[in-house]
Each structure stands twice: as C-alpha cells, then as structure tokens.
Protein backbone atom coordinates (compact mmCIF):
# COMPACT_ATOMS: atom_id res chain seq x y z
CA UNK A 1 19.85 -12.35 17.64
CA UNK A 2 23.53 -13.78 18.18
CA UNK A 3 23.91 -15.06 15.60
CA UNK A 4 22.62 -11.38 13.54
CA UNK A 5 25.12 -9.91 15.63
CA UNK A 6 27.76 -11.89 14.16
CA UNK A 7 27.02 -11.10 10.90
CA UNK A 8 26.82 -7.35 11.79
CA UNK A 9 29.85 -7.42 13.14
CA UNK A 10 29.51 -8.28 17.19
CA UNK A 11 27.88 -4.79 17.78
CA UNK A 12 27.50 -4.31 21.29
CA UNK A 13 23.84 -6.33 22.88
CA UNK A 14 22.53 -2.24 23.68
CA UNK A 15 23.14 -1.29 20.21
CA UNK A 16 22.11 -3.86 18.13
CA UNK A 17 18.76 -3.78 20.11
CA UNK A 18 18.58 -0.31 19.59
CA UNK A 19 18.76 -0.84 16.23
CA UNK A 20 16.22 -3.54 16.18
CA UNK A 21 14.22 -0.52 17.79
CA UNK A 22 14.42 1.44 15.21
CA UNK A 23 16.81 3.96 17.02
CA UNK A 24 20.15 4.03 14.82
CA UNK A 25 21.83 7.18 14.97
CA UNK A 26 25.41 5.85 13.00
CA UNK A 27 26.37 2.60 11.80
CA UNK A 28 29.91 2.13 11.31
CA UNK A 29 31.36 1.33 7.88
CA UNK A 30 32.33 -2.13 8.48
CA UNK A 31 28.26 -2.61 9.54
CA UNK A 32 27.36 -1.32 6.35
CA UNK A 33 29.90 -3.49 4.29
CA UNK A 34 28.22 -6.25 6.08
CA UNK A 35 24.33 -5.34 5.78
CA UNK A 36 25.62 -4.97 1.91
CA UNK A 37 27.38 -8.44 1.28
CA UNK A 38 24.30 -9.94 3.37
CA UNK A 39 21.30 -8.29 1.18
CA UNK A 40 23.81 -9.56 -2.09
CA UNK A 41 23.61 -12.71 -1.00
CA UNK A 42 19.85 -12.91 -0.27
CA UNK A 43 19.01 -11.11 -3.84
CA UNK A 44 21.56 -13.97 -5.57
CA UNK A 45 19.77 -16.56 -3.60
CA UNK A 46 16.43 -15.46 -4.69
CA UNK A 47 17.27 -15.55 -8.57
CA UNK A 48 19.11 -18.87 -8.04
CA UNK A 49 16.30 -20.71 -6.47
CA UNK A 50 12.68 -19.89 -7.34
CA UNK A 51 11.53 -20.71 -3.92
CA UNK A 52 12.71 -19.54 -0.69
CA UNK A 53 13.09 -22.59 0.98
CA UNK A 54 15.67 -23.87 -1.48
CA UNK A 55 17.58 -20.87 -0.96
CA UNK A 56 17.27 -20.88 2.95
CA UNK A 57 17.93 -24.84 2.39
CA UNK A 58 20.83 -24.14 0.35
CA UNK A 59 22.37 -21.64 2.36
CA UNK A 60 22.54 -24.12 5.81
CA UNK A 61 23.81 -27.47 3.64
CA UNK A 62 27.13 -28.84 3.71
CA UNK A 63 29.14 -27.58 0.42
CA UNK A 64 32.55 -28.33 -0.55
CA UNK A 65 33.10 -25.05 -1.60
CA UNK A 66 33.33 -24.03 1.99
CA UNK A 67 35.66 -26.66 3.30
CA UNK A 68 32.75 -29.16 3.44
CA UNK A 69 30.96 -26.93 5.42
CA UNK A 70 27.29 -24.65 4.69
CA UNK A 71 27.99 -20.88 3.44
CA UNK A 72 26.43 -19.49 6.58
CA UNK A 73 28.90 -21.57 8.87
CA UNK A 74 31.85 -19.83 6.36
CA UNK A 75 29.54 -16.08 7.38
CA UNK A 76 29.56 -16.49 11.02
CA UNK A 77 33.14 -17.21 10.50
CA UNK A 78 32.93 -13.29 11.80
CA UNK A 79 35.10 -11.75 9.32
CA UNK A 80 33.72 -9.40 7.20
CA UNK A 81 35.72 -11.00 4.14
CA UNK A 82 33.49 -13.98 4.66
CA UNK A 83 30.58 -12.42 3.74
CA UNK A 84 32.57 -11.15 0.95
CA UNK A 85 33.78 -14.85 0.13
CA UNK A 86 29.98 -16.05 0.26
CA UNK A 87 28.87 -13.19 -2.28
CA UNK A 88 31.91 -13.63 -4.66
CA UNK A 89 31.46 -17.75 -5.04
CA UNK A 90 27.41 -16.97 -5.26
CA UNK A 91 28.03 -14.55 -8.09
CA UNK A 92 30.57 -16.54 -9.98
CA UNK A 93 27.67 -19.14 -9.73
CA UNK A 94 24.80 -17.26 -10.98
CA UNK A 95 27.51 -16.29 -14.31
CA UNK A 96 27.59 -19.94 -14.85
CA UNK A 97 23.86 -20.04 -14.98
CA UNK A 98 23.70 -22.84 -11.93
C-alpha cells in the first residue's frame, strides 16, 4: 500500500483506502497522469516479455539505464516525470524490437 501510494502520488492514507473501497468521488489530474504512465508501462511490459514473471523480474533488476538502479526504484523516485521517464525508455525499447 505505501509503496501504491507513491506511485499515485502520496494521496492521503483515508483516501487512497477509500479508493481501494471502491468510493472515489474525484481523482486529481496528477493521479490520473500517474494511473496512465503506470498501466503504459504494464501493457509495454506485457508485449516485451511473454511471461509475467520476466516482466515483474525485469521491472525490480538493476539496469544501467536508471543509474544502475531497477525502473521501479527510478518510479518511487515520487515524481510524476519518473513514471514518465520509465514509459518513454520502455517505448523507445519496444521500437527497437528488444
């Protein structure tokens, strides 16, 4: 849950489990900029590796694309251009046909 709340943003503890509820009456913009870059980076991950585990694998290992560290260190980095960092270098690698 902390670390989902990073990646949301740091909504407050009460809203976030609201939303895990079910209850969401408005998301902010910068939550749905972040929900976006998040789902784009599970979809690229999916077509890049044919098996989930290599893309949850590949998403925690060390990469020196991200300053020797894994791409989800670089998204709880809590900046929403981040996420947008993660999603830019995954799609310039799916062009390449990696």
């Amino acid at each position: 849950n902390d670390e989902a709340r990073v990646l949301l943003g740091q909504p407050s503890r009460s809203t976030f489990f609201a939303w895990k509820r079910g209850t969401v009456r408005t998301v902010p913009y910068d939550t749905v900029s972040r929900v976006s870059y998040v789902l784009g980076i599970y979809k690229i991950l999916q077509i890049l590796f044919k098996r989930p585990l290599q893309a949850d694998a590949w998403i925690r290992k060390d990469n020196a694309a991200f300053g020797g560290k894994s791409a989800l260190a670089r998204m709880f980095g809590g900046d929403v251009s981040d996420l947008a960092w993660v999603r830019a270098y995954l799609e310039v690698t799916r062009g390449q046909g990696v």
